[in-house]
Protein backbone atom coordinates (compact mmCIF):
# COMPACT_ATOMS: atom_id res chain seq x y z
CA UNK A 1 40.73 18.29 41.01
CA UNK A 2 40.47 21.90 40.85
CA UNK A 3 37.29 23.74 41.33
CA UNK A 4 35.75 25.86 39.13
CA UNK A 5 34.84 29.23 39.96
CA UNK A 6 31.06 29.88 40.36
CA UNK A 7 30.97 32.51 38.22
CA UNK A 8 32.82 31.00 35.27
CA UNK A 9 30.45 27.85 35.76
CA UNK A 10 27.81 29.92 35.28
CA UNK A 11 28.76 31.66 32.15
CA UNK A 12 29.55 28.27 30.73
CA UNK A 13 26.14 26.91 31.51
CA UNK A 14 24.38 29.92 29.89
CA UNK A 15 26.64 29.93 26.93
CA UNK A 16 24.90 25.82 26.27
CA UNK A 17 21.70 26.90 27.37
CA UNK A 18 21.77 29.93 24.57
CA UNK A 19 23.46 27.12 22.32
CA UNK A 20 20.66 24.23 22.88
CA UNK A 21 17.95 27.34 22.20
CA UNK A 22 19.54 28.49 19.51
CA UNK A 23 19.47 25.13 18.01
CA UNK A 24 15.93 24.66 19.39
CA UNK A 25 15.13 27.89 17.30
CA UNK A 26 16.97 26.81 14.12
CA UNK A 27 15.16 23.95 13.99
CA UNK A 28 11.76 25.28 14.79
CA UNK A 29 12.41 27.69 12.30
CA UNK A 30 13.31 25.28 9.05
CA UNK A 31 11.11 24.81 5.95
CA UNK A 32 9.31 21.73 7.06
CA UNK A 33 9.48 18.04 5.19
CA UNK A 34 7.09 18.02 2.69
CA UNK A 35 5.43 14.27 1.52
CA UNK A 36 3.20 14.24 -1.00
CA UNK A 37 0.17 11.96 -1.22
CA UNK A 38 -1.19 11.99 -4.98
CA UNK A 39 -4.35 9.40 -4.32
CA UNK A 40 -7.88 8.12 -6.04
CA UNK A 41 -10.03 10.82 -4.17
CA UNK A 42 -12.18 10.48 -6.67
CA UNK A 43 -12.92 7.35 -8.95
CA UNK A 44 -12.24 3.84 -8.50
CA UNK A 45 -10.03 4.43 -5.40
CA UNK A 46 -12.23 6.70 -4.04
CA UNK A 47 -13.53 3.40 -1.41
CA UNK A 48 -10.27 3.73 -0.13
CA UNK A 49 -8.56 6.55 -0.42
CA UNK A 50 -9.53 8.34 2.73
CA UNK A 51 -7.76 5.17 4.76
CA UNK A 52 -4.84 5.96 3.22
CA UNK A 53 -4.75 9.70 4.39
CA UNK A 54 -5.97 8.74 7.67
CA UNK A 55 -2.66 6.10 7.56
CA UNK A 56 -0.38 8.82 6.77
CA UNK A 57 -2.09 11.12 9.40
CA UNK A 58 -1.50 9.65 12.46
CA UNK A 59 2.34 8.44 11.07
CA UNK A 60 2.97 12.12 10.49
CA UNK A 61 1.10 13.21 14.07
CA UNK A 62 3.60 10.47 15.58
CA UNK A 63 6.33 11.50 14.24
CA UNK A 64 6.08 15.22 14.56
CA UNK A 65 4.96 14.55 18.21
CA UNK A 66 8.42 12.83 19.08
CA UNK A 67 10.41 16.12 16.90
CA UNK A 68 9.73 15.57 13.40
CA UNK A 69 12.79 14.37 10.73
CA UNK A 70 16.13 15.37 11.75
CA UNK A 71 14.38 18.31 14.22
CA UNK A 72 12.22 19.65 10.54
CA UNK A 73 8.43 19.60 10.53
CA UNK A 74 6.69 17.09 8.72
CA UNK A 75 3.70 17.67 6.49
CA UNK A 76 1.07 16.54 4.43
CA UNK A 77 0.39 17.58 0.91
CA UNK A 78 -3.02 15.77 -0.68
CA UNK A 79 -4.08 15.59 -4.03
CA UNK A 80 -6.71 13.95 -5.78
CA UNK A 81 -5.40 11.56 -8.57
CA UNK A 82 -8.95 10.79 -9.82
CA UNK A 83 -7.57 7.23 -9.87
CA UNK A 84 -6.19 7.56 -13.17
CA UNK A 85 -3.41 9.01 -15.61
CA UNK A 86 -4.84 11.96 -16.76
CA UNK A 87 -5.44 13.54 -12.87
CA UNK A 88 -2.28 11.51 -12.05
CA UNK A 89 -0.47 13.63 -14.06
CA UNK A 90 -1.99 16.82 -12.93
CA UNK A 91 -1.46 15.43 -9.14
CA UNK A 92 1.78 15.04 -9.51
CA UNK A 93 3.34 17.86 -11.23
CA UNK A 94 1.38 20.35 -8.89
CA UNK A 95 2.66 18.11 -5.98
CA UNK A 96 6.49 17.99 -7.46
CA UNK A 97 7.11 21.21 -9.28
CA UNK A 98 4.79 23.58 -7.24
CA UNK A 99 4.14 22.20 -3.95
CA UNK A 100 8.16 21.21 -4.11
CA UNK A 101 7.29 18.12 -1.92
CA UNK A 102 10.74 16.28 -1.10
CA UNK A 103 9.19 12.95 -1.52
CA UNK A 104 6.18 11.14 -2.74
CA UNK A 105 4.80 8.45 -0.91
CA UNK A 106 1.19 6.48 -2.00
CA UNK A 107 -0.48 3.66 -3.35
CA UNK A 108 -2.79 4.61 -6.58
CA UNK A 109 -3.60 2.37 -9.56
CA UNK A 110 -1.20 0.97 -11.78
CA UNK A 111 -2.90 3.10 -13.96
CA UNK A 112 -1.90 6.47 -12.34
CA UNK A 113 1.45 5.06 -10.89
CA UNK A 114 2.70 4.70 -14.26
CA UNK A 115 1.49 7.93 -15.30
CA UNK A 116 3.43 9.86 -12.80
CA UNK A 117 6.88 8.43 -13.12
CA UNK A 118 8.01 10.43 -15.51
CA UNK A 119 7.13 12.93 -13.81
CA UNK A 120 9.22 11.88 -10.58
CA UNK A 121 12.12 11.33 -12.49
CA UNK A 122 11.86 14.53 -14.12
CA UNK A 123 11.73 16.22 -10.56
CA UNK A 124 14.42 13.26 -9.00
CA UNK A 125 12.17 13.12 -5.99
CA UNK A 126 12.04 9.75 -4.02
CA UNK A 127 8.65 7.59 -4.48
CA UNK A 128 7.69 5.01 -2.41
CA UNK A 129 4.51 2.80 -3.81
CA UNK A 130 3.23 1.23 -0.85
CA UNK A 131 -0.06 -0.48 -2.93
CA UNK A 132 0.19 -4.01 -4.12
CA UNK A 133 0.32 -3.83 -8.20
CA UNK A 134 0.89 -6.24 -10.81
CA UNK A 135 4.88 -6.17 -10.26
CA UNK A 136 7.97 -5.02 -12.63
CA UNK A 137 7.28 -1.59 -12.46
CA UNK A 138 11.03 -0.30 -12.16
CA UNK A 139 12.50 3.22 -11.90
CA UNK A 140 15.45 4.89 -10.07
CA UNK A 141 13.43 6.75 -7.39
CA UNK A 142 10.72 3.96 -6.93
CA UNK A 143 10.56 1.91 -4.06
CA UNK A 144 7.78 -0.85 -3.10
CA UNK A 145 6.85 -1.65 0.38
CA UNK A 146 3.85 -3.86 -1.06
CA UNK A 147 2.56 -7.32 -2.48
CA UNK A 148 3.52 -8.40 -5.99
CA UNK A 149 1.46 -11.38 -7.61
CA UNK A 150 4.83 -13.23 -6.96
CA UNK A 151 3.66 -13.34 -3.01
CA UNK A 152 0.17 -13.09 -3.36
CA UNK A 153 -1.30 -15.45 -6.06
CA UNK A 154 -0.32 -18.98 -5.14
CA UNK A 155 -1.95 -18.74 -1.45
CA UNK A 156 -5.18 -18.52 -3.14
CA UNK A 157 -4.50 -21.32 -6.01
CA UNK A 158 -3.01 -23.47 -4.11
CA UNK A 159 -5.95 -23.43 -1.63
CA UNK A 160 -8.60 -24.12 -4.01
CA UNK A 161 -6.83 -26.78 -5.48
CA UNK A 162 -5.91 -28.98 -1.97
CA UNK A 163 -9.63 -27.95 -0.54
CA UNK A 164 -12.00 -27.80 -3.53
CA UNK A 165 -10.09 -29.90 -5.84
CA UNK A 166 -10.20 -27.12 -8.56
CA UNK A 167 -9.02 -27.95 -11.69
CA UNK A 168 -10.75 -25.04 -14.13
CA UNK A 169 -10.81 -21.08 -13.18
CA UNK A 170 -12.84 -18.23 -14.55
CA UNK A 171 -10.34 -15.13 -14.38
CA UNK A 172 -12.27 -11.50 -14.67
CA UNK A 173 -10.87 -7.96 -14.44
CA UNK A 174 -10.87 -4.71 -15.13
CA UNK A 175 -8.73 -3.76 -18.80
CA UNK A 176 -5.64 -1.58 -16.98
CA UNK A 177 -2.38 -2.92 -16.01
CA UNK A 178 -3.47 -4.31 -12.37
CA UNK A 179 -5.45 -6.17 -13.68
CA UNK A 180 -4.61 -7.68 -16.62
CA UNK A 181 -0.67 -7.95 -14.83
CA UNK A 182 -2.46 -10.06 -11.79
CA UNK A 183 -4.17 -12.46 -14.04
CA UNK A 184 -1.86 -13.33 -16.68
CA UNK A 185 0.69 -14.35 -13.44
CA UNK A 186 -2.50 -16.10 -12.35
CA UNK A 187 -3.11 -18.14 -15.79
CA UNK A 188 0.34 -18.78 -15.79
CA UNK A 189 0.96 -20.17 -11.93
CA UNK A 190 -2.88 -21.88 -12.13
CA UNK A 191 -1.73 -23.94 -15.32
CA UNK A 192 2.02 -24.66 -13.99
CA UNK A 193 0.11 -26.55 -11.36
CA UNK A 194 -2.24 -28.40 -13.97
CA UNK A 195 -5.64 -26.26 -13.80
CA UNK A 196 -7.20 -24.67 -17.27
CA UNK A 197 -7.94 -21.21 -17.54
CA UNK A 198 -12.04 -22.14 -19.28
CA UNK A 199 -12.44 -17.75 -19.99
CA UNK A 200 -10.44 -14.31 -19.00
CA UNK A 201 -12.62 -10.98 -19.52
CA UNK A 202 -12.26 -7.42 -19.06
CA UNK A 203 -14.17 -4.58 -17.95
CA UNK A 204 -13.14 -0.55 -18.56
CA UNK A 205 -11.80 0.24 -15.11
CA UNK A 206 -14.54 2.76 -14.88
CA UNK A 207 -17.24 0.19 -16.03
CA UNK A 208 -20.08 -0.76 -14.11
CA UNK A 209 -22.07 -3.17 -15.48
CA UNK A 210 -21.07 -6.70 -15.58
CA UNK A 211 -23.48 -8.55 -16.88
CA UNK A 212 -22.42 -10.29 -20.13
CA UNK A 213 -19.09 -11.07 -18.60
CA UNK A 214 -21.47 -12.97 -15.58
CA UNK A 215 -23.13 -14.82 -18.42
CA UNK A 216 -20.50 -16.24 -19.85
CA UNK A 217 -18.69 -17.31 -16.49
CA UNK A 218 -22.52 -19.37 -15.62
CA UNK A 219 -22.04 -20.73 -19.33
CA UNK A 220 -18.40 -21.56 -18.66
CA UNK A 221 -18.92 -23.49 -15.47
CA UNK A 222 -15.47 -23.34 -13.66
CA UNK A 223 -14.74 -24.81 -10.63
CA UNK A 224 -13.66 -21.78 -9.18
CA UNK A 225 -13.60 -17.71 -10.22
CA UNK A 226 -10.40 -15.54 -9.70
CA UNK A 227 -11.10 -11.52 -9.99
CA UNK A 228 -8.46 -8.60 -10.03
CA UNK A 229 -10.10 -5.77 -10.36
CA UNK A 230 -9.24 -1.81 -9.58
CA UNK A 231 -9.22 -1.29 -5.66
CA UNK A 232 -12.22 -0.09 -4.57
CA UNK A 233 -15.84 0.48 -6.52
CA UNK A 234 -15.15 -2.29 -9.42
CA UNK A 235 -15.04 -4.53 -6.48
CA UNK A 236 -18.32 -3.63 -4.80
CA UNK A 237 -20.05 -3.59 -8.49
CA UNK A 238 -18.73 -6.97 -9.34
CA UNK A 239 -19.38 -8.81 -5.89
CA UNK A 240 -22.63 -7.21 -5.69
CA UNK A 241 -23.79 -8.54 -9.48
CA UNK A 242 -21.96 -11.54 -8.75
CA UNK A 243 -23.60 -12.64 -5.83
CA UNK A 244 -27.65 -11.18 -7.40
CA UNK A 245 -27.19 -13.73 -10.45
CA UNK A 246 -26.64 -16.80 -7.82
CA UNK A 247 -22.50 -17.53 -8.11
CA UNK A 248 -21.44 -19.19 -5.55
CA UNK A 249 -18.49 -21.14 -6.50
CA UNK A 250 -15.32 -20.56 -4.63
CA UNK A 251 -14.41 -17.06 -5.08
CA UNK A 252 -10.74 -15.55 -4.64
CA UNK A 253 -10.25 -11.65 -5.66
CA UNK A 254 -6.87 -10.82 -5.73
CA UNK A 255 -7.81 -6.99 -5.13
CA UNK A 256 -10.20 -6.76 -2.58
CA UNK A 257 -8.69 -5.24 0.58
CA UNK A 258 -10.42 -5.62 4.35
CA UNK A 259 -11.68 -2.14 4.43
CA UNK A 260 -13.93 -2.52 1.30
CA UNK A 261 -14.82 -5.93 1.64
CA UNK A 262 -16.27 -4.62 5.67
CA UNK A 263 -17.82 -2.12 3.39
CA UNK A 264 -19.65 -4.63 0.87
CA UNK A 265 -21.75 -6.25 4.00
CA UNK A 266 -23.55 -9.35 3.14
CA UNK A 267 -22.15 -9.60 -0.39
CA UNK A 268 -18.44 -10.28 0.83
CA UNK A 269 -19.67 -12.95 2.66
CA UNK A 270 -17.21 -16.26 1.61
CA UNK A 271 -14.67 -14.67 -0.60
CA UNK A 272 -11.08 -15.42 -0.30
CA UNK A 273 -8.98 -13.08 -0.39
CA UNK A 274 -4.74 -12.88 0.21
CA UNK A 275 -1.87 -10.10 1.46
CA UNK A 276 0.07 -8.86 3.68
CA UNK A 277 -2.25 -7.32 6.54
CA UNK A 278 -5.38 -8.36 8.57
CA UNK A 279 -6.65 -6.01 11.45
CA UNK A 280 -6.65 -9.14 13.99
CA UNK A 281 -2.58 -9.92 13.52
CA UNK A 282 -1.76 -10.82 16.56
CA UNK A 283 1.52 -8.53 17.85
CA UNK A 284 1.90 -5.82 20.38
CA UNK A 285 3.20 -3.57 17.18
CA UNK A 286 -0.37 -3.96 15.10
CA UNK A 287 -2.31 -3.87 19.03
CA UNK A 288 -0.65 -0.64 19.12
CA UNK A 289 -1.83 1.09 15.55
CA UNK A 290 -5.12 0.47 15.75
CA UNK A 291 -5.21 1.65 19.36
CA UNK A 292 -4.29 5.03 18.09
CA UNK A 293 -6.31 4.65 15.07
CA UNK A 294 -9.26 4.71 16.86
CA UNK A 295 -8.12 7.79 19.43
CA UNK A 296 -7.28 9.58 16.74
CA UNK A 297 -10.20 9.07 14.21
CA UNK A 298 -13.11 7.64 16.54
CA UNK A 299 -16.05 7.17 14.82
CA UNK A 300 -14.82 8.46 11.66
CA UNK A 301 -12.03 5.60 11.61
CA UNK A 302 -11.87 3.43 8.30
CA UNK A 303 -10.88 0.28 8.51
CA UNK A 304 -7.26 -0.27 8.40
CA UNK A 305 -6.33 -2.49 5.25
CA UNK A 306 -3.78 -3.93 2.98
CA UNK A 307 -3.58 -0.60 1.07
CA UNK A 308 -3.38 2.03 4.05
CA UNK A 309 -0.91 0.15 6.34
CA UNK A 310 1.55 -0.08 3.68
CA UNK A 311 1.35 3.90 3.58
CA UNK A 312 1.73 3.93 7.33
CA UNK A 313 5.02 1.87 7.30
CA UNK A 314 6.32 4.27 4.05
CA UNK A 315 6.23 7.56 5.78
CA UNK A 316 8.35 5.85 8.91
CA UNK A 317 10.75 4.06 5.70
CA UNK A 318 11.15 7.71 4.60
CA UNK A 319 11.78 9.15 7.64
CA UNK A 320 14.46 5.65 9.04
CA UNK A 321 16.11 7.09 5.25
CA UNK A 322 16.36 10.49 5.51
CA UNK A 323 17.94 10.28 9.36
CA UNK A 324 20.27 7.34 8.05
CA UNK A 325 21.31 9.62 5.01
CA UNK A 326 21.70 12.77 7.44
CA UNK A 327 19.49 14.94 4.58
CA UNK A 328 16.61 14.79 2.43
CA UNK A 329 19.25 14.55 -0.51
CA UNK A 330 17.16 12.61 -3.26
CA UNK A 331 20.85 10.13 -4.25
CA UNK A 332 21.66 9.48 -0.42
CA UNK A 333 18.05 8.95 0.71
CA UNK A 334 17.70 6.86 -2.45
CA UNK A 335 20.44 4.25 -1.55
CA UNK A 336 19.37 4.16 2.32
CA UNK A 337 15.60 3.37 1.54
CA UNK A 338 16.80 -0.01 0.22
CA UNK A 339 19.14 -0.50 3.51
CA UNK A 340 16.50 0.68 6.56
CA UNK A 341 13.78 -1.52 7.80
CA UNK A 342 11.08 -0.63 9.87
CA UNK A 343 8.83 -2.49 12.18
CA UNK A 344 5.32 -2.21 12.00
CA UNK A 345 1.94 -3.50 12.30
CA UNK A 346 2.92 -5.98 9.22
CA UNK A 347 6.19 -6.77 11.47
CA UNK A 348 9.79 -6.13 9.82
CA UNK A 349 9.67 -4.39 6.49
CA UNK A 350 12.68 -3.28 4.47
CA UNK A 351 12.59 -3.15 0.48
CA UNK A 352 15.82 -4.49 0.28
CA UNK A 353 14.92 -7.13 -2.46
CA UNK A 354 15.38 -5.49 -6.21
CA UNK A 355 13.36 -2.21 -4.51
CA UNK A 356 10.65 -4.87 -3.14
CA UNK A 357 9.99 -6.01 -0.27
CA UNK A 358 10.20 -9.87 1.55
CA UNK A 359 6.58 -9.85 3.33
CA UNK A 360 4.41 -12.50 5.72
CA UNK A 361 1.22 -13.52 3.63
CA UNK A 362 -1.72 -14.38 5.20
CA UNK A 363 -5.08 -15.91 3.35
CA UNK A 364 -8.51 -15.35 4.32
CA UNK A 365 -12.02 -15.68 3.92
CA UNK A 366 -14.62 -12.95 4.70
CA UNK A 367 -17.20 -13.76 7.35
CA UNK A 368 -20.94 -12.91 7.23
CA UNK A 369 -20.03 -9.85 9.55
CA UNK A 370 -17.25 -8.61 7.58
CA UNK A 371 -14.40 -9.60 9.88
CA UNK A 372 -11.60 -12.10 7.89
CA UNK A 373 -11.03 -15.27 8.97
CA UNK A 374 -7.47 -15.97 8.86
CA UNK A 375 -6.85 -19.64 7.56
CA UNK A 376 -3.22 -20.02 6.28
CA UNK A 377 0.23 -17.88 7.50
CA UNK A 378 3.31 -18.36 4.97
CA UNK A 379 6.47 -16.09 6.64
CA UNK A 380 8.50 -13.87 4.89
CA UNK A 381 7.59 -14.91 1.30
CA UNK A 382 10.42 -13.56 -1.19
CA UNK A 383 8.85 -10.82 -3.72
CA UNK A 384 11.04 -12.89 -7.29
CA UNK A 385 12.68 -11.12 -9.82
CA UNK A 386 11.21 -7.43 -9.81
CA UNK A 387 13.93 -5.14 -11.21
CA UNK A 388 17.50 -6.54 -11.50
CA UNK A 389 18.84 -3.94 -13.64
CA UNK A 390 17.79 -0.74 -11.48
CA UNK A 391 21.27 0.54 -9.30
């Protein structure tokens, strides 16, 4: 083998060391990744909204800490949705068409998801929903890493029915999509299985008061009550009425997520509730979140719930996309969101299922002290017909 001459050696070596800094600076250099956040701020969301950022946070602290997407930047663009269409609309276009975020990646209502898709399609910008919703919601550039009623709603039924013997239901909610969506899949799976629906009643999502609807469910005398109302405030409002005018029949809500049920003390006490994440899940992956949930937020750390992890696990889908596609080119990261899976603190997630996603469903019941008590596990329960037409 014949040697090469020092000084030739040397010029090679600095030649790859100007090469790797040159890269280093090209990279350092490029317009950063841009994910926008449009979320209820303000409004009915506004209980858990600030999980959600704090989610995205530390995914996007990870992330850039280990050199970002494809050697670019990643950041954070946050705007307040007001939890409905009107400041959905507003959110989004300043997010899409003046921000110019490459992707959008959230849970909101139903309300203000459907409110800015138009808008997403307009800009052909990749959106992944990561709240649970009312299902069927179908679009190109959407993408759900979330519950659908399909997974969700028979945990709950079928419990009542085997441990209370339930045979009539109560179904309230507030009069949007959620949560009219929920409990018509709810009327529909509760009666396939032989139970009668004895009243179904709506509040504005904005409403407060819940009094006459209370009234009627004491007059009705149901075995059991079903709610699905907007995340967040409707949920403390209801509970809190709920439990003042002396109901205490079984009690499933179908929107209530850990954080705000820790949040409604006392009141949550004995309500059942069903999805795809519980802080105690028991794996080195979920260990490891909230372990650097807490060093990163400390005392100012919300609880870590069914809405926030979901947006935890997006921004890592996006990013497992956009290095499988090789760009942040809306068509190519498009086709790979449905083909990457990513394993987080809800174990393996990929949307792979008509845009959904095939997720582990656990049921619960709140404790006194606001900590769930997991009763039931069902594995990798299949999200059903969502959208069989979208390509």
């Amino acid at each position: 083998m014949k040697a090469i001459p020092v000084a030739r050696l040397a010029s090679t070596l600095g030649a790859l060391c100007a090469g790797a800094l040159m890269l280093s600076t090209v990279a350092q250099g490029a317009d950063p990744i841009k994910i926008g956040i449009p979320v209820g701020l303000s409004g009915a969301n506004s209980v858990v909204a600030p999980s959600v950022v704090q989610s995205a946070e530390l995914a996007v602290e990870e992330i850039n800490a280990k050199g970002g997407i494809l050697g670019r930047k990643v950041v954070l663009e946050v705007a307040d949705d007001g939890s409905g269409a009107a400041g959905a609309q507003k959110a989004f276009d300043s997010l899409l068409f003046q921000k110019k975020v490459d992707a959008i990646i959230t849970m909101e209502t139903s309300a203000a998801r459907n409110a800015g898709l138009p808008i997403v399609t307009r800009a052909k910008k990749p959106f992944i929903y990561t709240s649970f919703y009312e299902g069927r919601s179908c679009n190109k550039y959407l993408y759900v890493n979330a519950w659908v009623p399909d997974q969700q709603v028979a945990p709950v039924v079928d419990y009542f029915m085997k441990k209370y013997n339930s045979k009539t239901y109560f179904l309230i909610g507030s009069d949007y999509a959620y949560g009219r969506g929920m409990l018509a899949f709810t009327r529909k799976y509760a009666e396939s299985k032989g139970g009668k629906i004895l009243g179904e009643e709506y509040l504005p999502m904005d409403g407060t008061d819940w009094t006459a609807i209370i009234s009627k469910l004491k007059a009705a005398k149901p075995d059991a009550l079903i709610t699905s109302t907007a995340g967040g405030a409707p949920n403390v409002t209801l509970t809190k009425q709920l439990r003042a005018a002396g109901v205490n029949i079984p009690y499933g809500n179908l929107a209530v997520d850990e954080g705000t049920a820790k949040s409604m003390g006392a009141d949550a006490d004995g309500i059942y509730i069903s999805g795809s994440y519980l802080t105690n899940i028991d794996s080195a992956k979920n260990k490891e979140f909230m372990a650097a949930m807490q060093k990163k937020f400390g005392a100012d750390l919300k609880t870590p719930n069914d809405l926030s992890v979901p947006q935890y696990e997006g921004v890592y889908a996006y990013k497992a996309a956009v290095e499988k596609a090789g760009s942040t080119d809306t068509d190519k990261v498009i086709k790979a969101l449905g083909e990457v899976a990513v394993e987080g603190p809800r174990g393996k997630i990929q949307m792979n299922k008509q845009r959904h996603a095939p997720l582990t469903i656990y049921l619960g019941q709140v404790q006194k002290d606001g900590n769930v008590k997991l009763l039931e596990t069902f594995k990798d329960v299949d999200p059903g017909e969502q959208c069989p037409n979208i390509k």
